[in-house]
Protein backbone atom coordinates (compact mmCIF):
# COMPACT_ATOMS: atom_id res chain seq x y z
CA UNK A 1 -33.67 -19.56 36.48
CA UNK A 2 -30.63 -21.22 38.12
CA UNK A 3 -27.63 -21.87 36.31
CA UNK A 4 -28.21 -25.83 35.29
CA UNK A 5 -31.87 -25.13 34.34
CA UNK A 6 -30.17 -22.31 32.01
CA UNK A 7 -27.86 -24.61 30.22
CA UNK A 8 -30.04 -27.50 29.88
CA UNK A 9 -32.24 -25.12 28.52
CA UNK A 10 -29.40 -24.63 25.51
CA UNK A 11 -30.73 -26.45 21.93
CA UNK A 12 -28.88 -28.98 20.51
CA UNK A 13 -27.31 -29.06 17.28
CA UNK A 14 -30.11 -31.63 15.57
CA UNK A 15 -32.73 -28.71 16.55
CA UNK A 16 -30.65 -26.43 14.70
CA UNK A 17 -30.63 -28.73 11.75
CA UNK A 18 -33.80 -29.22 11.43
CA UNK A 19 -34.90 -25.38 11.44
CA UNK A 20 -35.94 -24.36 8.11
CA UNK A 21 -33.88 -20.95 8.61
CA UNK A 22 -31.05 -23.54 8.91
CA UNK A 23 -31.22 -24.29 5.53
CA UNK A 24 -31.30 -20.88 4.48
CA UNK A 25 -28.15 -20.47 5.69
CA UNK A 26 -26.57 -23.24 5.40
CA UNK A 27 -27.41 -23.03 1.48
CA UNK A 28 -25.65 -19.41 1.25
CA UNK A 29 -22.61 -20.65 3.39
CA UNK A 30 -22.00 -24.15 3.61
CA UNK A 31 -22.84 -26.53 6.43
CA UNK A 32 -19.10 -26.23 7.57
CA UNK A 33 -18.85 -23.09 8.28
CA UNK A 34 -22.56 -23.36 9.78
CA UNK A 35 -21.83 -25.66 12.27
CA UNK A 36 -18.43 -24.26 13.11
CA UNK A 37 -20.08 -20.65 13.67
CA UNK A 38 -22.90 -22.49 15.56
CA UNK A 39 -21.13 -24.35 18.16
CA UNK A 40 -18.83 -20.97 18.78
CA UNK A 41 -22.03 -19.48 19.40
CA UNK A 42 -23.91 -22.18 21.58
CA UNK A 43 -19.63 -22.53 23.72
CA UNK A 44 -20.21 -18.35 24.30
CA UNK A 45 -23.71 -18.78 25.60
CA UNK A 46 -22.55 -21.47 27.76
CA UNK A 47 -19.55 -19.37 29.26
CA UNK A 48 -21.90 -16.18 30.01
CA UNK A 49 -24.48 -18.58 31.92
CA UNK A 50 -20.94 -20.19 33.93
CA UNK A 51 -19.45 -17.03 34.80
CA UNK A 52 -22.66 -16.62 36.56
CA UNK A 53 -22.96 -17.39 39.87
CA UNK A 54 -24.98 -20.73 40.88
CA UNK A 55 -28.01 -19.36 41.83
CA UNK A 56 -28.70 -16.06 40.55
CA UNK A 57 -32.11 -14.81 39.90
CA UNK A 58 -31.13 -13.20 36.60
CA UNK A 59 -27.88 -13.59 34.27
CA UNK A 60 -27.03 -12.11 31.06
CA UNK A 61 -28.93 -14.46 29.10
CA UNK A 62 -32.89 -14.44 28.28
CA UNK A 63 -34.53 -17.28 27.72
CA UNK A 64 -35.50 -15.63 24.52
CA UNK A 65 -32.20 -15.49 23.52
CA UNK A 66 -31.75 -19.54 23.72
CA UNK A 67 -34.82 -19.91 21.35
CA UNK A 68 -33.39 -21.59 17.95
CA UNK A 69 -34.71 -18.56 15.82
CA UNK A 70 -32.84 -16.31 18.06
CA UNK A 71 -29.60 -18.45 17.81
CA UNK A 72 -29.64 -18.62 14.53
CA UNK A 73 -30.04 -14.96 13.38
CA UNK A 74 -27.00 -14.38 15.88
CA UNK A 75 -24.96 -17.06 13.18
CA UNK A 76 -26.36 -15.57 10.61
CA UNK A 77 -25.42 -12.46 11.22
CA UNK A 78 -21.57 -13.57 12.22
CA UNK A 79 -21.49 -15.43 9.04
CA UNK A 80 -22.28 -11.86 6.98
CA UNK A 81 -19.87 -10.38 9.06
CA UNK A 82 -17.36 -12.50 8.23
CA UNK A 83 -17.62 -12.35 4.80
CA UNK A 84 -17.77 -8.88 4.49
CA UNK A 85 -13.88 -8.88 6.49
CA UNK A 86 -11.01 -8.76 4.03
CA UNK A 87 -10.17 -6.53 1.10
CA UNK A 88 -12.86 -4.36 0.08
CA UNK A 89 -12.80 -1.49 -2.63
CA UNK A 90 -12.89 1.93 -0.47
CA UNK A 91 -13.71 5.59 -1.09
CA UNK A 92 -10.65 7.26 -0.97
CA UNK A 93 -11.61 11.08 0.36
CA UNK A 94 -9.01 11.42 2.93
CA UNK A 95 -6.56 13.51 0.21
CA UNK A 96 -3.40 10.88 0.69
CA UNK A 97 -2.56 9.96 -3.02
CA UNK A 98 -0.04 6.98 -2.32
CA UNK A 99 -2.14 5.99 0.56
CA UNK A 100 0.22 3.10 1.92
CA UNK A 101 -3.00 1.83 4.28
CA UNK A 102 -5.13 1.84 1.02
CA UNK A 103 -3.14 0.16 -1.57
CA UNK A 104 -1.20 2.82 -2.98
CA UNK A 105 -0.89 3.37 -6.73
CA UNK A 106 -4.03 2.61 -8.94
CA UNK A 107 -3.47 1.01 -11.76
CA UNK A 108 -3.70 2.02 -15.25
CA UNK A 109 -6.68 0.69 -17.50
CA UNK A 110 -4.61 -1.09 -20.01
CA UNK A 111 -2.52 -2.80 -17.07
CA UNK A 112 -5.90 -3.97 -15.37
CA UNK A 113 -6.57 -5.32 -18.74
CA UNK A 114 -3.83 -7.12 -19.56
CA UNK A 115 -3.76 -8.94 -15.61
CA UNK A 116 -7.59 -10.26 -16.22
CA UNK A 117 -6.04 -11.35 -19.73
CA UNK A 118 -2.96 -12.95 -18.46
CA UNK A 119 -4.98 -14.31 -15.10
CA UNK A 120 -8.06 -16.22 -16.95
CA UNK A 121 -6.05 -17.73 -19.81
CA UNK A 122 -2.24 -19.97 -19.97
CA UNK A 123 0.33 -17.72 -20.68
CA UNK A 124 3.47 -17.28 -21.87
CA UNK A 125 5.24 -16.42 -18.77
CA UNK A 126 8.48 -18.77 -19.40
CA UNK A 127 8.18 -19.99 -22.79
CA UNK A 128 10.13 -18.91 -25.52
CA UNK A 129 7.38 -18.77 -28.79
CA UNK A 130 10.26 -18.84 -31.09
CA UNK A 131 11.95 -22.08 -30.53
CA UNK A 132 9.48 -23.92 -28.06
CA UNK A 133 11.63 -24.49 -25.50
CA UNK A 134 11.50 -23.03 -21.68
CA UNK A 135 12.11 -18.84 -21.57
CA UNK A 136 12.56 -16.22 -19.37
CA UNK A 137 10.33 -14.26 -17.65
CA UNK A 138 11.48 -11.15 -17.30
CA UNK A 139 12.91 -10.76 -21.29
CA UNK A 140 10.23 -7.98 -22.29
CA UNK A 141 10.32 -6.27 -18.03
CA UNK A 142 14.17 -6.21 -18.85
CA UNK A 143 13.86 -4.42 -22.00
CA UNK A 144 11.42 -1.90 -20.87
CA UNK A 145 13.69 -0.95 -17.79
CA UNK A 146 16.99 -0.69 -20.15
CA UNK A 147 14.97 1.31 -22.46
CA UNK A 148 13.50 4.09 -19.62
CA UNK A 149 16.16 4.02 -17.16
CA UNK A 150 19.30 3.69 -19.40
CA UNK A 151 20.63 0.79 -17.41
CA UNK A 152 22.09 -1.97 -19.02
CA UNK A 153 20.00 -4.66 -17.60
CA UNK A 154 17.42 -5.02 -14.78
CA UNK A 155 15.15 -7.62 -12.47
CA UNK A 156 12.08 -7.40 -10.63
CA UNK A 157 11.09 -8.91 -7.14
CA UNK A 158 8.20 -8.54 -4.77
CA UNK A 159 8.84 -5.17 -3.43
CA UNK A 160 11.66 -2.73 -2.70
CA UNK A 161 12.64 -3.77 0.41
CA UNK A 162 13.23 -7.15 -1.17
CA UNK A 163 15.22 -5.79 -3.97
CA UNK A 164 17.33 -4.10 -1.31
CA UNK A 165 18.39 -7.08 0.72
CA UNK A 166 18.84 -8.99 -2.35
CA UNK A 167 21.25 -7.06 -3.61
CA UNK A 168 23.33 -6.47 -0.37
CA UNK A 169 23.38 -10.38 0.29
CA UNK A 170 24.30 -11.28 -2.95
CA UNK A 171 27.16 -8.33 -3.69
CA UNK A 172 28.23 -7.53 -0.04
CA UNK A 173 27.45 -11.26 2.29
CA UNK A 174 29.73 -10.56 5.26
CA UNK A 175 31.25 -7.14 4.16
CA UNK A 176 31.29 -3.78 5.48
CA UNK A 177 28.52 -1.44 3.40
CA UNK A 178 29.62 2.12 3.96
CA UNK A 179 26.10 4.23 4.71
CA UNK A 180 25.64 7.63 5.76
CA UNK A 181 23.96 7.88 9.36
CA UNK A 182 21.19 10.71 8.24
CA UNK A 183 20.69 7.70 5.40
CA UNK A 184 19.76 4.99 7.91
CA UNK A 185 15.76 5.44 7.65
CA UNK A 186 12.93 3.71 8.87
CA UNK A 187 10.39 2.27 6.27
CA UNK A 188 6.40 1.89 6.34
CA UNK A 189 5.57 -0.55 8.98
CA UNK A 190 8.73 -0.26 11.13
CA UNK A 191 11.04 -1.83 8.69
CA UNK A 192 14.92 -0.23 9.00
CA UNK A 193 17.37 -0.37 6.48
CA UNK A 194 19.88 -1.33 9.48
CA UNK A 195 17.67 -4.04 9.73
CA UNK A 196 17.37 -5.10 6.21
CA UNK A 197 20.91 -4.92 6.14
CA UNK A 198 21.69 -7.05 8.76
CA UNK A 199 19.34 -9.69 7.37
CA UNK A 200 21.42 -9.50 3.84
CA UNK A 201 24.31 -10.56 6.20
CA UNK A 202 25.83 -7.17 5.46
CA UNK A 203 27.79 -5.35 7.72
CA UNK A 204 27.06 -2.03 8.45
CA UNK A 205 29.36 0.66 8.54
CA UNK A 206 27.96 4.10 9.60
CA UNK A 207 29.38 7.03 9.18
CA UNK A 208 29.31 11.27 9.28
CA UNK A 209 26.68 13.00 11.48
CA UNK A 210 22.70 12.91 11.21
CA UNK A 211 22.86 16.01 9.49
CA UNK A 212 26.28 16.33 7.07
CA UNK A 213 28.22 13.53 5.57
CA UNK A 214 31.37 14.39 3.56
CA UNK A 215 33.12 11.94 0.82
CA UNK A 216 36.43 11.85 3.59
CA UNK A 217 33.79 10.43 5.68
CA UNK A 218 32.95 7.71 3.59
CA UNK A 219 36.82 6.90 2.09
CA UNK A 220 38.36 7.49 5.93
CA UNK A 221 35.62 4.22 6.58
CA UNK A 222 36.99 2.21 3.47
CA UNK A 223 39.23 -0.88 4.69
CA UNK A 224 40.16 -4.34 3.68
CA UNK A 225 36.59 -5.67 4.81
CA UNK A 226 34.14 -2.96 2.47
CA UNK A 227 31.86 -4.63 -0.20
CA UNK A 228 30.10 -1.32 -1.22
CA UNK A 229 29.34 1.99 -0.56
CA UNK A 230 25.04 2.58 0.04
CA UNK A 231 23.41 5.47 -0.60
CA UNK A 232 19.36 5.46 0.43
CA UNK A 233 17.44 8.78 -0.72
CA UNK A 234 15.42 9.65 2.13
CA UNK A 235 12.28 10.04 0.48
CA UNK A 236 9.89 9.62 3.60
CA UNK A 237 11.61 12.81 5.24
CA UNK A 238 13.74 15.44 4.99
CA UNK A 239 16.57 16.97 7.31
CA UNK A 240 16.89 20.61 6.68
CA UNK A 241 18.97 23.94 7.69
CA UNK A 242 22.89 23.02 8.11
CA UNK A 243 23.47 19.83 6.34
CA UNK A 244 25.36 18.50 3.87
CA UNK A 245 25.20 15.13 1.45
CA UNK A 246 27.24 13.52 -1.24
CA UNK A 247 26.12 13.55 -4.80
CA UNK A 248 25.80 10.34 -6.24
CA UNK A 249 28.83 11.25 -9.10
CA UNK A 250 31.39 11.92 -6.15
CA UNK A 251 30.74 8.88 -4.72
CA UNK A 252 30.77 6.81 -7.78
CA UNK A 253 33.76 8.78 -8.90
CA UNK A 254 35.87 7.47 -5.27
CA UNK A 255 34.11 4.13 -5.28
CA UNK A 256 34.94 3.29 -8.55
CA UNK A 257 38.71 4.08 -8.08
CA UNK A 258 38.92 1.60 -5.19
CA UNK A 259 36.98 -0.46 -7.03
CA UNK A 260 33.96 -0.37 -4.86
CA UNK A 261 30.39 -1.03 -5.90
CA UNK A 262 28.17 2.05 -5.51
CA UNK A 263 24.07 0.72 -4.46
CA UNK A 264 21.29 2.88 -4.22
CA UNK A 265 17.97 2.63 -2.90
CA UNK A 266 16.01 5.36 -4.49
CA UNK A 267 12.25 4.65 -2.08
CA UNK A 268 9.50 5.57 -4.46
CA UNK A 269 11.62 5.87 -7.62
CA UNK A 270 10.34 8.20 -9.93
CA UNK A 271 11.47 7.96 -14.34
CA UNK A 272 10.51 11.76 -15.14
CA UNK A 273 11.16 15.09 -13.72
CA UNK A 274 7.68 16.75 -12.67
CA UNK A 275 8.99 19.99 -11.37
CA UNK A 276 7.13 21.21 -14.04
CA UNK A 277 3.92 20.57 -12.63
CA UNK A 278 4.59 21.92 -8.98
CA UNK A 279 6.66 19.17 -7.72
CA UNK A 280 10.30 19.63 -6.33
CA UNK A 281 12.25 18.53 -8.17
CA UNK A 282 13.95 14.89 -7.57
CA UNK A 283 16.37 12.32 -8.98
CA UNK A 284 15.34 9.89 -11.13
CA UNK A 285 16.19 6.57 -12.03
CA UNK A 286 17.89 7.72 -15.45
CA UNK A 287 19.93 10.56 -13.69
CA UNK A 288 21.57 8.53 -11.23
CA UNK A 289 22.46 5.77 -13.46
CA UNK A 290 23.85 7.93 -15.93
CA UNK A 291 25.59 9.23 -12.93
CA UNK A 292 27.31 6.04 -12.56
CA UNK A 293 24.82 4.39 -9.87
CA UNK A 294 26.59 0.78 -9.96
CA UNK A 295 23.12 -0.93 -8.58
CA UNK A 296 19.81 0.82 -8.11
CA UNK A 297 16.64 -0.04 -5.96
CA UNK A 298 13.16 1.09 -6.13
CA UNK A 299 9.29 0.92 -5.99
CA UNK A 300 6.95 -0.10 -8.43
CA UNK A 301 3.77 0.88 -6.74
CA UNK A 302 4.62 4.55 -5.45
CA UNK A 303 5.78 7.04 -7.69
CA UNK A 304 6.08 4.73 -10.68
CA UNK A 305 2.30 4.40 -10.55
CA UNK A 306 2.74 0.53 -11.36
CA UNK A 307 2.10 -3.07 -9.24
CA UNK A 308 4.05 -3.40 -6.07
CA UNK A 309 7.49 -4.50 -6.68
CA UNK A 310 11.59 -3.76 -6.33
CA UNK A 311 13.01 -3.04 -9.99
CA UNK A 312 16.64 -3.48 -9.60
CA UNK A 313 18.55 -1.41 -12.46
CA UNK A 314 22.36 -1.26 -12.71
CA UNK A 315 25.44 -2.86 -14.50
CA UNK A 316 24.69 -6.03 -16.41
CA UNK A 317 27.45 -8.33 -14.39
CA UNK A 318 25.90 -7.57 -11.03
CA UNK A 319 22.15 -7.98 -12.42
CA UNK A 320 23.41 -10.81 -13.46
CA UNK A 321 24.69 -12.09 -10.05
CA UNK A 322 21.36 -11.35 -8.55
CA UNK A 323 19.54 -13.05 -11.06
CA UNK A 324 21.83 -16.28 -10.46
CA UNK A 325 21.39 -15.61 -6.56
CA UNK A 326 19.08 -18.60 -5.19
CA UNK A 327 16.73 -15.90 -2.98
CA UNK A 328 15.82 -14.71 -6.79
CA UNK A 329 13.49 -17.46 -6.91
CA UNK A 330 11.75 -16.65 -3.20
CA UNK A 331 11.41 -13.31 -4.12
CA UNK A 332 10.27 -13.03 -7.84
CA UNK A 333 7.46 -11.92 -9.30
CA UNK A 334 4.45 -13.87 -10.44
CA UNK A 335 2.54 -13.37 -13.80
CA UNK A 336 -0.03 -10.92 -13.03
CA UNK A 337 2.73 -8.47 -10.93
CA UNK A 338 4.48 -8.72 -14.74
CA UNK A 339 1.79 -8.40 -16.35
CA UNK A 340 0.57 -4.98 -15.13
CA UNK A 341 4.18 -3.45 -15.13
CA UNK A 342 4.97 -4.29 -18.42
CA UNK A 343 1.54 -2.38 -19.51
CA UNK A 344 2.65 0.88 -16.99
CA UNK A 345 5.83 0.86 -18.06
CA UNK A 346 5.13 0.83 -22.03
CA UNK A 347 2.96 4.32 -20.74
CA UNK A 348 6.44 5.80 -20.35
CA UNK A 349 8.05 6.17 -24.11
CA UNK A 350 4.96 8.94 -24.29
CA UNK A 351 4.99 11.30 -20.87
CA UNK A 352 1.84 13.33 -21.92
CA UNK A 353 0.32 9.52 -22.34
CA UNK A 354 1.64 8.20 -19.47
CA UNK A 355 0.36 11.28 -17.26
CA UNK A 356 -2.83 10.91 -18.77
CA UNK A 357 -2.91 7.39 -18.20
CA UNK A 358 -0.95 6.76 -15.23
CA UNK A 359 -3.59 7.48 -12.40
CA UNK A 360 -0.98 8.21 -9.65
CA UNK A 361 0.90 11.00 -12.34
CA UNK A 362 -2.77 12.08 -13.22
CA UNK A 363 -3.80 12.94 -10.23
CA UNK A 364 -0.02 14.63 -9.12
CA UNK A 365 -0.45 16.82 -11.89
CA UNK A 366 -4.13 17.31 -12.27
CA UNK A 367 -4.59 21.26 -11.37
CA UNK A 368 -6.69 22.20 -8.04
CA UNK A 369 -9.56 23.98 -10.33
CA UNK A 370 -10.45 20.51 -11.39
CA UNK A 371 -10.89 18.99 -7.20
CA UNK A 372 -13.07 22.58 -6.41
CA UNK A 373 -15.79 21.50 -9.64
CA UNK A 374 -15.93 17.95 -8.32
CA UNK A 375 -16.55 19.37 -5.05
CA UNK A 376 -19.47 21.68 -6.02
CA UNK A 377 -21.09 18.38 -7.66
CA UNK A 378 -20.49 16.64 -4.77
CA UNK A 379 -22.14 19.75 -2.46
CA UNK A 380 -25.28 19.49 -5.34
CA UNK A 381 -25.87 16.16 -4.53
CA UNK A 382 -26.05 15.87 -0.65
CA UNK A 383 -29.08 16.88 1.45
CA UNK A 384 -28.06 18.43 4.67
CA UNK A 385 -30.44 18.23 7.18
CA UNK A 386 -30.88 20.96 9.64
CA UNK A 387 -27.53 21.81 11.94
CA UNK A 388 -25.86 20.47 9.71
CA UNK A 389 -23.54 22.66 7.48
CA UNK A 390 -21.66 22.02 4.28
CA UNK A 391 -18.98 24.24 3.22
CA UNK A 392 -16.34 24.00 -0.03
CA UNK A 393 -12.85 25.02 1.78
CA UNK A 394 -9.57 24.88 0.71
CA UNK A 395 -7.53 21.83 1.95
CA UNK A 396 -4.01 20.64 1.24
CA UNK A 397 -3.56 16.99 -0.16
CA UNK A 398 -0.92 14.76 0.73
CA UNK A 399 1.47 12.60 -2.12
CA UNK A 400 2.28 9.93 0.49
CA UNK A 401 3.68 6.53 0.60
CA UNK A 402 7.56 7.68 1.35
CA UNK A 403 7.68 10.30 -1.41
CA UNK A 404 7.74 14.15 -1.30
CA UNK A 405 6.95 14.52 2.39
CA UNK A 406 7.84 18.33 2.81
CA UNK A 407 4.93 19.11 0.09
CA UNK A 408 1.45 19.46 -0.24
CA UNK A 409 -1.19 20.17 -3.00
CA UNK A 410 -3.16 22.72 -2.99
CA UNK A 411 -7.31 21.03 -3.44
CA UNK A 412 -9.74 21.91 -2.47
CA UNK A 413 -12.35 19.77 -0.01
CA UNK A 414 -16.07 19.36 1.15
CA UNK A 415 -15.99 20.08 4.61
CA UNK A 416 -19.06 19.46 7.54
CA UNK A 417 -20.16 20.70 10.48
CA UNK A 418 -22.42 17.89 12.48
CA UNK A 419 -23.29 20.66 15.27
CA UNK A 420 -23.48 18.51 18.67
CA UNK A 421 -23.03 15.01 16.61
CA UNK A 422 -19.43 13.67 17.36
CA UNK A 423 -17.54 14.05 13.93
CA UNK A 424 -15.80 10.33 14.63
CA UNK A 425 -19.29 8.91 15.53
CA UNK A 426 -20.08 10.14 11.76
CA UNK A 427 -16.52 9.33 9.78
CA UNK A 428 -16.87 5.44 11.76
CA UNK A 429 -19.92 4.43 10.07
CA UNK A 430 -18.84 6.39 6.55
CA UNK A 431 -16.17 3.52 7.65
CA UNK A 432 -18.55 0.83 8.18
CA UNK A 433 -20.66 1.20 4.54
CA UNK A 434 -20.25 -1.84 1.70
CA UNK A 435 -18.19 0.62 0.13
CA UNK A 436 -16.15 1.85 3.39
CA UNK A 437 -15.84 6.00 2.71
CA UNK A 438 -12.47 7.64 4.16
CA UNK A 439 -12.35 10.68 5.25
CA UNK A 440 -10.25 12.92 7.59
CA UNK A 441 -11.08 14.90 10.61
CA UNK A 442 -9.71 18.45 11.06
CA UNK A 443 -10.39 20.92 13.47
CA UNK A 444 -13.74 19.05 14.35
CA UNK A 445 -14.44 19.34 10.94
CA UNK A 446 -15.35 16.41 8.41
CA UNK A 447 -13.09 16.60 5.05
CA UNK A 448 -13.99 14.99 2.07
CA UNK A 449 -10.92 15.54 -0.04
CA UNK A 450 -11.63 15.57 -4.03
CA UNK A 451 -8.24 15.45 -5.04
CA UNK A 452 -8.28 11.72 -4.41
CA UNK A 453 -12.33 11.07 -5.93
CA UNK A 454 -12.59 10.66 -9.03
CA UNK A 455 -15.77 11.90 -10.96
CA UNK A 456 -17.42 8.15 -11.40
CA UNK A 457 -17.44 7.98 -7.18
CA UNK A 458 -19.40 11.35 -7.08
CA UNK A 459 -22.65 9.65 -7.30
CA UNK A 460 -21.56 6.71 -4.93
CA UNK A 461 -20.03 9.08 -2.50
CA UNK A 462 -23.15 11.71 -1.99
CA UNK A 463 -25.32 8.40 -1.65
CA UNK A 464 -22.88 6.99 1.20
CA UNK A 465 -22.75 10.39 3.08
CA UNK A 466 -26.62 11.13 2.56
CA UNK A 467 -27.38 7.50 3.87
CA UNK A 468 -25.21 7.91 7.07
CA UNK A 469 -26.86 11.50 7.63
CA UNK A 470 -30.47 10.34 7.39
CA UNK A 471 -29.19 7.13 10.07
CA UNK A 472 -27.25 9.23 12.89
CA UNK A 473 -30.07 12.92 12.18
C-alpha cells in the first residue's frame, strides 16, 4: 500500500468517538486528555507512514495497526502510563538510609499524623488563639529549637541550602566571607557553596590549602571589606592523613575580638551524640553553639530524621535580621513542613523515645542481628526456581545523604544468583513493579539489603521478587 492510500486509510477522530471502548476510557480519564493523547497518537502514525518513501511495498505500519480498536488500546495504554509517572512509594532494599534519590528521612508516625491533621482541616498557622489577632508561625518551631540546641532563637526555610544563602545575603551582601579552601564543597545535585555564595552577593575569600587551614590563615585574610568568617563541616567527605582544621572555639574566640560574625553550615545536622551506637562521633548543633557558633545552618530531613528544611540557630539579633530579610518570605516554610517538625522535634526531650521513634535514628542504631532475621523471613518466603540461587551474605549499608561518608554498617543482605539471566535485566523490572523494588548490583550479584526493609514490606517484597522470577524463568 502506497503512502497516500496509507494515510487516508488513518480514522478520524468522530470514529474514535463513537467506539464504545472510547467511552471506557474517556470515563476513567477525561475526554481532554483523550483527545490530546489521541491526536499525538494518530500525528506519530502519520510521521512513520511520511518518513516512508512514496511508493514502498511495505512500511512500518500494518493496516491492522490503523484499525480503531488497535488505536485505541495504544491510548489507552499511554494514558496508564502516564498516570503511573510521578512519585510513587518504593521498596527501599538498596541499604542507603538517607537515600537522597528516594526521599531521604522517613517520617515519624506522630509527625505523619499531625500533617494529615493540619492538611484536611484550617489551622492555626498565623493566628494568635489568645488575643485573636494575626500570629507567628514559627512561635512553637522557635521554642523547640532554643530548647534542643541551646540557641537563643531560630527560623526555618525550605532547605539548607536556602538557609545558607539567606544568611550570607542578609549578614554579609557585598562583603568578604573568610572560608577555608578544603571547606568549599560540592552539594547533592551539583550545588557549590562558592556558588551559593556568590548568589547571597557574598564575596568569597578563600584561604589555607585543601588539606590544612590555620587560624593565621584566616586573620592574615581579615581586612576592611570582611562580613564573616564561614565554616562548612564537610559532611559528604572526608580529607584524611596530614591535615589540619580550626575548631569552631578558636575561630569564634578571633572573630569575636574583631568583631566578626562566625556562620556555620553544619550539612546534615545532627542534636545527639551516637558514638554510642557505632557512629563516629560528630558535632552537634548544641556543641557548636555553646561553642560560640554566631549563626548555624542545617538539614531537617538528613540526620535530624524530620521534613526537608534549613533550621537556622544562632544569636537572637541576627535571627532576627533574617527573619526581617524580605527573601524570608520566598523561602519559608508552609504548614505541613511545620507541622511534621514540630512533632520530630518534640521526639527529642526523650533520646530513647526519639530513637525509637525517629525512623532514620532507628534504623542507625538498630543492631545487624535484627537485618540477618528479616532476611531469613524474607529467604522463607521466595520460591527460587531452578539456577537460581539465594544466599543470606553479609553486606555493608550505607548512612547517606551528605552524612558519615567514611562509614558503613555492618547488615546483613539477601543476595541472588540468576545463572545466565542478566542481573540488570532482573533489578529493571523489580524497578518497573506498582511498588518499584530497589536493589543494588554487586559483583553480578542481586542485593536485597534489610537494613533499609522494614518487617511490614517482607510480605510485599517476596511477592514483588517471586512475581518478576516466575515472568523472566
Amino acid at each position: 500500500m502506497n503512502r497516500q492510500k496509507l494515510l487516508s486509510s488513518i480514522p478520524a477522530v468522530n470514529d474514535f468517538l463513537a467506539a464504545e471502548q472510547a467511552d471506557r476510557i474517556i470515563n476513567k480519564y477525561s475526554r481532554t486528555r483523550f483527545l490530546k493523547t489521541l491526536r499525538s497518537e494518530l500525528e506519530k502514525i502519520r510521521q512513520i507512514i511520511l518518513a516512508e518513501k512514496a511508493e514502498m511495498e511495505e512500511t512500518d505500519i500494518d493496516c491492522q495497526e490503523l484499525k480503531v480498536g488497535e488505536i485505541l488500546i495504544s491510548v489507552s495504554k499511554r494514558l496508564e502510563a502516564e498516570d503511573n509517572e510521578g512519585l510513587k512509594r518504593v521498596i527501599n532494599a538498596g541499604g542507603i538510609i538517607l537515600h537522597t534519590n528516594l526521599g531521604r528521612s522517613l517520617l515519624p508516625e506522630n509527625a505523619l499524623n499531625k500533617v494529615k491533621e493540619i492538611a484536611a482541616e484550617y489551622s492555626s498557622l498565623e493566628f494568635d488563639l489568645e488575643n485573636g489577632e494575626r500570629g507567628y508561625r514559627y512561635k512553637r518551631t522557635k521554642q523547640l529549637l532554643r530548647d534542643l540546641t541551646g540557641a537563643e532563637s531560630a527560623v526555618v526555610v525550605n532547605n539548607n541550602a536556602a538557609a545558607v544563602m539567606l544568611v550570607l545575603k542578609t549578614i554579609a551582601e557585598d562583603r568578604e566571607v573568610i572560608i577555608a579552601r578544603g571547606e568549599m564543597v560540592e552539594i547533592g545535585g551539583s550545588f557549590r557553596i562558592p556558588e551559593v555564595m556568590e548568589s547571597s552577593g557574598a564575596i568569597l575569600k578563600e584561604v589555607g590549602s585543601t588539606n590544612k587551614v590555620y587560624l593565621k590563615d584566616y586573620l592574615t585574610a581579615v581586612g576592611e571589606k570582611t562580613g564573616a568568617l564561614l565554616k562548612v563541616h564537610t559532611s559528604n567527605y572526608r580529607i584524611q592523613g596530614f591535615t589540619h582544621s580550626v575548631s569552631a572555639e578558636e575561630m569564634v574566640k578571633a572573630a569575636h575580638q574583631h568583631d566578626l560574625v562566625v556562620i556555620e553550615d553544619l550539612g546534615s545536622g545532627i542534636l545527639f551524640d551516637l558514638s554510642e551506637y557505632g557512629l563516629p562521633e560528630e558535632p552537634t548543633v548544641k556543641e557548636e553553639i555553646l561553642a560560640g557558633i554566631d549563626i548555624l545552618t542545617f538539614s531537617g530531613d538528613k540526620l535530624l530524621g524530620g521534613p526537608q528544611a534549613g533550621i537556622i540557630v544562632g544569636r537572637e539579633k541576627f535571627i532576627s535580621q533574617i527573619e526581617q530579610h524580605p527573601l524570608m518570605r520566598a523561602l519559608r516554610v508552609d504548614k505541613m513542613t511545620l507541622a511534621a517538625l514540630e512533632e520530630t522535634l518534640k521526639l527529642y526531650y526523650n533520646l530513647e523515645e526519639a530513637l525509637q521513634k525517629i525512623p532514620t535514628l532507628k534504623i542507625l542504631t538498630e543492631k545487624a542481628e535484627k537485618a540477618k532475621i528479616r532476611a531469613e523471613k524474607l529467604k522463607a518466603k521466595i520460591e527460587a526456581p531452578a539456577g537460581v540461587k539465594f544466599t543470606i551474605i553479609e553486606s555493608e549499608a550505607k548512612v547517606g545523604g551528605g552524612a558519615y561518608p567514611l562509614n558503613t554498617f555492618k547488615s546483613y543482605a539477601l543476595a541472588v544468583e540468576t545463572g545466565d539471566l542478566s542481573p540488570e535485566k532482573f533489578v529493571y523490572k523489580l524497578r518497573q513493579l506498582k511498588t518499584p523494588v530497589i536493589s543494588r548490583i554487586q559483583n553480578e550479584l542481586i542485593i536485597f539489603d534489610l537494613k533499609t526493609v522494614f518487617e511490614h514490606q517482607l510480605e510485599e517484597l517476596a511477592i514483588s521478587i517471586n512475581k518478576v522470577l516466575a515472568e523472566v524463568f
